[in-house]
Structures are given as structure tokens and as C-alpha cells.
PDB file of N, CA and C in Angstrom:
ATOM      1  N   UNK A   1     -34.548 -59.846 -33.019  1.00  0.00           N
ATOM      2  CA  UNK A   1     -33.922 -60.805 -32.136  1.00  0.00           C
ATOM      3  C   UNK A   1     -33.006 -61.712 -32.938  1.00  0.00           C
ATOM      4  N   UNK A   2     -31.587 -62.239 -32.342  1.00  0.00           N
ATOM      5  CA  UNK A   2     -30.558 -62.893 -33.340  1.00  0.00           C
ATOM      6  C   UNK A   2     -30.874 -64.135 -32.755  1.00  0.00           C
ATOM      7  N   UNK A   3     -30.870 -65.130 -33.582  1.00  0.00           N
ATOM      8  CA  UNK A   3     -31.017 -66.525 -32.969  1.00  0.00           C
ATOM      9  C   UNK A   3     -28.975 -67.074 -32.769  1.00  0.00           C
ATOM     10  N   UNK A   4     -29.366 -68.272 -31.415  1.00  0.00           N
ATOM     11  CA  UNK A   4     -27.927 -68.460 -30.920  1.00  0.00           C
ATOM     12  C   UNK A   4     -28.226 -69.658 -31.218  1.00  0.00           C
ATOM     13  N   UNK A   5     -26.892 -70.574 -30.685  1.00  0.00           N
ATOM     14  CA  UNK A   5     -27.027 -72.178 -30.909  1.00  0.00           C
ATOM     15  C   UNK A   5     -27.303 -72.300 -29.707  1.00  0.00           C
ATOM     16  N   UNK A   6     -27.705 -73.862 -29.687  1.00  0.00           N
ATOM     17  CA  UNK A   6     -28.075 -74.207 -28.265  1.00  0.00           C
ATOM     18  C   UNK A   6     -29.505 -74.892 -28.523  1.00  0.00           C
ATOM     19  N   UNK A   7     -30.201 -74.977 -27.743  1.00  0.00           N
ATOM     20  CA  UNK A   7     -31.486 -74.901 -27.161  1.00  0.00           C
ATOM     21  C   UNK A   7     -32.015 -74.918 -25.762  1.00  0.00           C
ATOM     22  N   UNK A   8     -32.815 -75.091 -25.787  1.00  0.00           N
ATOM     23  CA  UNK A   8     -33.586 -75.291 -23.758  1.00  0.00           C
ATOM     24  C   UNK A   8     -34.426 -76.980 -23.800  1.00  0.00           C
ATOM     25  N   UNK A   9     -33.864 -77.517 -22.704  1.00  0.00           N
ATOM     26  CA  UNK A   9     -34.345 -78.603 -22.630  1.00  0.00           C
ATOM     27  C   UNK A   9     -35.473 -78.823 -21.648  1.00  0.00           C
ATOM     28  N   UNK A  10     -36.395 -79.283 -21.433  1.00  0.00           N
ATOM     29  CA  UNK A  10     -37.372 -79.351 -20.734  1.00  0.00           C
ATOM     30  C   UNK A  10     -36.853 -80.359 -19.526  1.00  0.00           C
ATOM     31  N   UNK A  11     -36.753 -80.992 -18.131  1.00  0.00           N
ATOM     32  CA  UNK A  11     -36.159 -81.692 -17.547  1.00  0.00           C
ATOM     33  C   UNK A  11     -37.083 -81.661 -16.300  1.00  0.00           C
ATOM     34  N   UNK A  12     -38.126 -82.657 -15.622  1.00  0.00           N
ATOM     35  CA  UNK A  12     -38.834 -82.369 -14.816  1.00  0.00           C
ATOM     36  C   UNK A  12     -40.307 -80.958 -14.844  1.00  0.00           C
ATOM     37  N   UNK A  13     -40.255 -81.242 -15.927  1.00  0.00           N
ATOM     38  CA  UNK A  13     -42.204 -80.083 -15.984  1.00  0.00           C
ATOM     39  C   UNK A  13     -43.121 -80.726 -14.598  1.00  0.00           C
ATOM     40  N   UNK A  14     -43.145 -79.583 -13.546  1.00  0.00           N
ATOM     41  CA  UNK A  14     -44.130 -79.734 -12.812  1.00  0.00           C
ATOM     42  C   UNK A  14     -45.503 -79.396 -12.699  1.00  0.00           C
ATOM     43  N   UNK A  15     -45.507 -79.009 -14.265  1.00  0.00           N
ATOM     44  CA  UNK A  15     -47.313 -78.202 -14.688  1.00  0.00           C
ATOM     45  C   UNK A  15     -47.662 -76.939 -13.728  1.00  0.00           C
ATOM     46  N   UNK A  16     -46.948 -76.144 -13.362  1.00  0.00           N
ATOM     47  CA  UNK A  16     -46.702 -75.062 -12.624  1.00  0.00           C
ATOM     48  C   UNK A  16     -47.400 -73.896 -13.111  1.00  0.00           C
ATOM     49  N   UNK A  17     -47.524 -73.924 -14.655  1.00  0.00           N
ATOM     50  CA  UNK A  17     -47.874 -73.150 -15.671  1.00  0.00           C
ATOM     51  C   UNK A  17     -47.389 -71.224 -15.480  1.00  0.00           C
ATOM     52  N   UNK A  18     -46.272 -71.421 -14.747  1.00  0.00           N
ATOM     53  CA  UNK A  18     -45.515 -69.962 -15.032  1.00  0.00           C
ATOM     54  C   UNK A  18     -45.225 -69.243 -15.916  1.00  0.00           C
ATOM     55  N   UNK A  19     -44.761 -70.210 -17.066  1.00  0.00           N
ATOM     56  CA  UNK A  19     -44.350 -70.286 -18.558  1.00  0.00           C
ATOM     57  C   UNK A  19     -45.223 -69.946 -19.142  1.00  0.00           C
ATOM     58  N   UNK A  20     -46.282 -70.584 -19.462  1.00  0.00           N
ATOM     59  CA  UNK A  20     -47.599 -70.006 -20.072  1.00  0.00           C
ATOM     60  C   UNK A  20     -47.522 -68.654 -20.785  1.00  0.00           C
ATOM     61  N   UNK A  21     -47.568 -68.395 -22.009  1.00  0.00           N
ATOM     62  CA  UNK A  21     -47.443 -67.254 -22.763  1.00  0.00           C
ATOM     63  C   UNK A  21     -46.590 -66.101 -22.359  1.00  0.00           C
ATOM     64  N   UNK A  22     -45.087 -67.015 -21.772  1.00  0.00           N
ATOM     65  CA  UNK A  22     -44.168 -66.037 -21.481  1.00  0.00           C
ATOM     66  C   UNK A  22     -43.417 -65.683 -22.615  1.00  0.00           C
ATOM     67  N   UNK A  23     -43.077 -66.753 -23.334  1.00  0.00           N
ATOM     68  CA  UNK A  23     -42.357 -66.973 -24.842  1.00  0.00           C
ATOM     69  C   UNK A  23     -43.088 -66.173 -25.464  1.00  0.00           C
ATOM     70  N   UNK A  24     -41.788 -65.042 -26.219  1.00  0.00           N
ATOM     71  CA  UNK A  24     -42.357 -64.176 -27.433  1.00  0.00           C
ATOM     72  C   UNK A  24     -42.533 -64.388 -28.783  1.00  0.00           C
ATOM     73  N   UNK A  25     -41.652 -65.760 -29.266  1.00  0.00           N
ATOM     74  CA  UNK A  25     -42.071 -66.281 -30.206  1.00  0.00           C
ATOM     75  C   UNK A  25     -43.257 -67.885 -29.914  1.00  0.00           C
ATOM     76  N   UNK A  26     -43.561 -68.132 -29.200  1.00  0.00           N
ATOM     77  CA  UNK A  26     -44.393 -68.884 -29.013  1.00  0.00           C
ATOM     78  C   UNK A  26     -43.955 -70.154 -29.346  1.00  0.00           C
ATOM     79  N   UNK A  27     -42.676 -70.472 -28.753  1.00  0.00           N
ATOM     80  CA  UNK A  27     -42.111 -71.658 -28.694  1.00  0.00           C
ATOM     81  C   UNK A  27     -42.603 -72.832 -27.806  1.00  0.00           C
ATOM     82  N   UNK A  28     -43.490 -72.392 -27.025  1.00  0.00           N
ATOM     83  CA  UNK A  28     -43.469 -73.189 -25.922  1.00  0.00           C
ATOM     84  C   UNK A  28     -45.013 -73.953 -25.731  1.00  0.00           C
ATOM     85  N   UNK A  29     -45.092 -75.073 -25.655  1.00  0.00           N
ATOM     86  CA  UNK A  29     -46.938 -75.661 -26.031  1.00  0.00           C
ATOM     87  C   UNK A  29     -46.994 -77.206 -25.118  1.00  0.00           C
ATOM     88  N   UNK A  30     -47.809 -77.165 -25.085  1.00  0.00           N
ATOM     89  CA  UNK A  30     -48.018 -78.281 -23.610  1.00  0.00           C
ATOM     90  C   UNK A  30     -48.742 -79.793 -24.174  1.00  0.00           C
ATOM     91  N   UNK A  31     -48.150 -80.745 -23.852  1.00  0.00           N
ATOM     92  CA  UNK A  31     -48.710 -82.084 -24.645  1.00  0.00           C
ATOM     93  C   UNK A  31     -49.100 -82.581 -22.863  1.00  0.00           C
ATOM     94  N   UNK A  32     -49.742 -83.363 -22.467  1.00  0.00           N
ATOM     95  CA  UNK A  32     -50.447 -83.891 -21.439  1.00  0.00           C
ATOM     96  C   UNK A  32     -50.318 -83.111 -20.284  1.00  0.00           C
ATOM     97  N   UNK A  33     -50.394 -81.762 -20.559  1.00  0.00           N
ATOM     98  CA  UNK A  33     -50.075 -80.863 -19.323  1.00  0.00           C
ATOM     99  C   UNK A  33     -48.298 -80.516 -19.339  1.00  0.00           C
ATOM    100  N   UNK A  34     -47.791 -81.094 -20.227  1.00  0.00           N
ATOM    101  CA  UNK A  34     -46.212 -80.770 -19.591  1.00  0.00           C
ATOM    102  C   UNK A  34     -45.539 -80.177 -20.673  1.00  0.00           C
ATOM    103  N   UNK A  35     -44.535 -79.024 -20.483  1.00  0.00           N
ATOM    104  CA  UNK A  35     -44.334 -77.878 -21.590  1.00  0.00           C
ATOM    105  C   UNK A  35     -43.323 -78.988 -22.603  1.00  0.00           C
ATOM    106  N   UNK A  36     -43.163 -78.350 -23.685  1.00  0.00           N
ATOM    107  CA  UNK A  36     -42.517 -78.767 -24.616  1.00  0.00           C
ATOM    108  C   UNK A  36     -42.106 -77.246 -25.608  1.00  0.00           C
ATOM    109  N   UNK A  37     -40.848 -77.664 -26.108  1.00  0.00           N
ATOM    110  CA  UNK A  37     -40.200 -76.722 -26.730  1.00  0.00           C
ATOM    111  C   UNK A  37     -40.346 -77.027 -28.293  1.00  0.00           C
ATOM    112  N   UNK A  38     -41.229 -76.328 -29.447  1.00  0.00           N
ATOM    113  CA  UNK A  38     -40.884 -76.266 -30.491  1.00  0.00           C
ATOM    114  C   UNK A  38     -39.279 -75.212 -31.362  1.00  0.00           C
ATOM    115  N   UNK A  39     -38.515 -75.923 -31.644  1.00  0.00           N
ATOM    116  CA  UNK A  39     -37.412 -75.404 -31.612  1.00  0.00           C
ATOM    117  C   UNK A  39     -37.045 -74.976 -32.946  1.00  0.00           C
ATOM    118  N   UNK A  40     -37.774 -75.060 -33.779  1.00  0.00           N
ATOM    119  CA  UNK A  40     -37.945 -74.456 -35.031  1.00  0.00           C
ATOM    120  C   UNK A  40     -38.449 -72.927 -34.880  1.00  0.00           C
ATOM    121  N   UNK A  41     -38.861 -72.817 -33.582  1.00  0.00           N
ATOM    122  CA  UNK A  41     -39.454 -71.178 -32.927  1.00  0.00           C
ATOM    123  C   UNK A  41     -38.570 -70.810 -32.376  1.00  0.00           C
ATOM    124  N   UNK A  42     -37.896 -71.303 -31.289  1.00  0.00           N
ATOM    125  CA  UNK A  42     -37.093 -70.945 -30.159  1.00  0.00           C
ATOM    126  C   UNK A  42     -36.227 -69.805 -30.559  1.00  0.00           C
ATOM    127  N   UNK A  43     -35.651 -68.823 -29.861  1.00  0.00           N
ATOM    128  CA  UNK A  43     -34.588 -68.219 -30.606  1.00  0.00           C
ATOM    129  C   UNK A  43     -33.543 -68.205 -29.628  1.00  0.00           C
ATOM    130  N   UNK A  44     -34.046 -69.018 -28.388  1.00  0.00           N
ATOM    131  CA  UNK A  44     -32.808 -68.883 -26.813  1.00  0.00           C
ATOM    132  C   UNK A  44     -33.023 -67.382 -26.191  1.00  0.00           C
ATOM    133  N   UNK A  45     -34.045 -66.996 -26.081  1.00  0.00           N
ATOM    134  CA  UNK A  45     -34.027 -65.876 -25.362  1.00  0.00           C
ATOM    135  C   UNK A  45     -33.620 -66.006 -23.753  1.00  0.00           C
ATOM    136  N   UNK A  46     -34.315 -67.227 -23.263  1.00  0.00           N
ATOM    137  CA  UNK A  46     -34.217 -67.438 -22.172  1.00  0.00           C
ATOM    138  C   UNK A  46     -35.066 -66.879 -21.534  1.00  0.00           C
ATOM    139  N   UNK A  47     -36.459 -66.163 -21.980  1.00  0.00           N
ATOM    140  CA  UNK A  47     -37.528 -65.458 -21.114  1.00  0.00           C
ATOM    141  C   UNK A  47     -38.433 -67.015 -20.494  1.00  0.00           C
ATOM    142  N   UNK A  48     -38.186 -67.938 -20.679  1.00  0.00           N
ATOM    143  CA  UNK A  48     -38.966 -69.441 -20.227  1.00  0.00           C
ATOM    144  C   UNK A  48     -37.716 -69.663 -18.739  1.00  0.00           C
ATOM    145  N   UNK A  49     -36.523 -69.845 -19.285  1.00  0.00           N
ATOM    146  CA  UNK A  49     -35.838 -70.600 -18.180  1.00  0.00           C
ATOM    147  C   UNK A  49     -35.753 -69.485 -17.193  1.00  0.00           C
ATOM    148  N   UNK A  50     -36.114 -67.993 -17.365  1.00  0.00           N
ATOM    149  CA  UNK A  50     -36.135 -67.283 -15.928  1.00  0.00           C
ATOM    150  C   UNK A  50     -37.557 -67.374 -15.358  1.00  0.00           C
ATOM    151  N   UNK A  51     -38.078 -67.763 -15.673  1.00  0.00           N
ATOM    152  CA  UNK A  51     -39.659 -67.448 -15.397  1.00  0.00           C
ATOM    153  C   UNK A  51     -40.064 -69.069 -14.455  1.00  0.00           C
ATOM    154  N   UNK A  52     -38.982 -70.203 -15.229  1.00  0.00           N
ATOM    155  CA  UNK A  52     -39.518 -71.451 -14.346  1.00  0.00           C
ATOM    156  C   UNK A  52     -39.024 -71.209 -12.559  1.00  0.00           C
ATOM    157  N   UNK A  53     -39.982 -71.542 -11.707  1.00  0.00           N
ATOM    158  CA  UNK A  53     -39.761 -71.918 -10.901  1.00  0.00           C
ATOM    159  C   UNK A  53     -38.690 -73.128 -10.004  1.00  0.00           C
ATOM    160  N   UNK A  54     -39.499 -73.792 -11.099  1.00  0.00           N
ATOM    161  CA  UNK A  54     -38.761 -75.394 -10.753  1.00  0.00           C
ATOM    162  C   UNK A  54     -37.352 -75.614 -11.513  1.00  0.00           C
ATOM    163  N   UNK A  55     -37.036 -74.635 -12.216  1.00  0.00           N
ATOM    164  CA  UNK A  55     -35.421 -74.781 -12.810  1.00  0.00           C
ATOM    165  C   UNK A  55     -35.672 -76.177 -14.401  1.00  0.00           C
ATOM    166  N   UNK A  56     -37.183 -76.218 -14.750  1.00  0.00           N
ATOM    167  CA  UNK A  56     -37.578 -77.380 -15.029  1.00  0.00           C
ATOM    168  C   UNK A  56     -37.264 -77.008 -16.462  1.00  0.00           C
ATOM    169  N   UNK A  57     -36.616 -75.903 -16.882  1.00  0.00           N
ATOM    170  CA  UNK A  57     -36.594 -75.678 -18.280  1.00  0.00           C
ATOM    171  C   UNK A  57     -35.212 -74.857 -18.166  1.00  0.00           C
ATOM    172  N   UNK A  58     -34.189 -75.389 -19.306  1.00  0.00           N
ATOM    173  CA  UNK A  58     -32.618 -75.769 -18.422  1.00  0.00           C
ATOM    174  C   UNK A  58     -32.031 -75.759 -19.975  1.00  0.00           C
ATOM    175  N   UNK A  59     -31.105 -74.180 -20.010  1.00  0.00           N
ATOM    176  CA  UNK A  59     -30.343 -73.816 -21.584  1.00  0.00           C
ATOM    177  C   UNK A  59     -29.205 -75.210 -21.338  1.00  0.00           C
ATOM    178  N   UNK A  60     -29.203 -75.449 -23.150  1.00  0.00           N
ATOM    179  CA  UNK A  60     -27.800 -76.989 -23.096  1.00  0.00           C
ATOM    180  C   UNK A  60     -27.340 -76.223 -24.561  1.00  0.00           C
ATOM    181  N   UNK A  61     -25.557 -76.251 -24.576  1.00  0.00           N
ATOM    182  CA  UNK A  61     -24.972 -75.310 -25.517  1.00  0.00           C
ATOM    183  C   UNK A  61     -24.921 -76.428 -26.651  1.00  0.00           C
TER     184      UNK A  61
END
């Protein structure tokens, strides 16, 4: 997998838990119930922002 610039911003987490071990590098980890992006993992696949429901996890270039 090639990593891009960018990242995914988290914006409204409704604890929906769709996301939940969708990420293949395991970017994605939950502090009081609400997702958060470790971005030292991330590579922008975008397998999180299709999977949210709520649009609550949102690519910024």
C-alpha cells in the first residue's frame, strides 16, 4: 500500500461503531467511546470514511 498526503479527520463520532476493525493498518482507536485517528498508521486508504455511516470520518487534502 503507497501512503498519500492528506489525512481523515474525525468530525461528529456518533459511537456507531461501524469502523471498528475496518482499518487494515489499525489506525483507528476509540478514547471515551469516540474514534480517533492515529496518523502515524493511517495510509488514506479510505476503508473508515466508506464504512461511516454518519459521514463522521471526512478525507482533508
Amino acid at each position: 500500500m503507497q501512503e498519500k498526503d492528506g489525512h481523515v479527520a474525525v468530525m461528529g463520532c456518533r459511537k456507531c461503531f461501524k469502523c471498528d476493525n475496518i482499518c487494515p493498518c489499525r489506525a483507528l482507536y476509540r478514547v471515551d467511546g469516540l474514534v480517533r485517528v492515529d496518523y502515524s498508521k493511517c495510509i488514506l486508504c479510505m476503508a473508515c470514511v466508506k464504512a461511516c455511516p454518519n459521514k463522521a470520518l471526512v478525507p482533508i487534502d
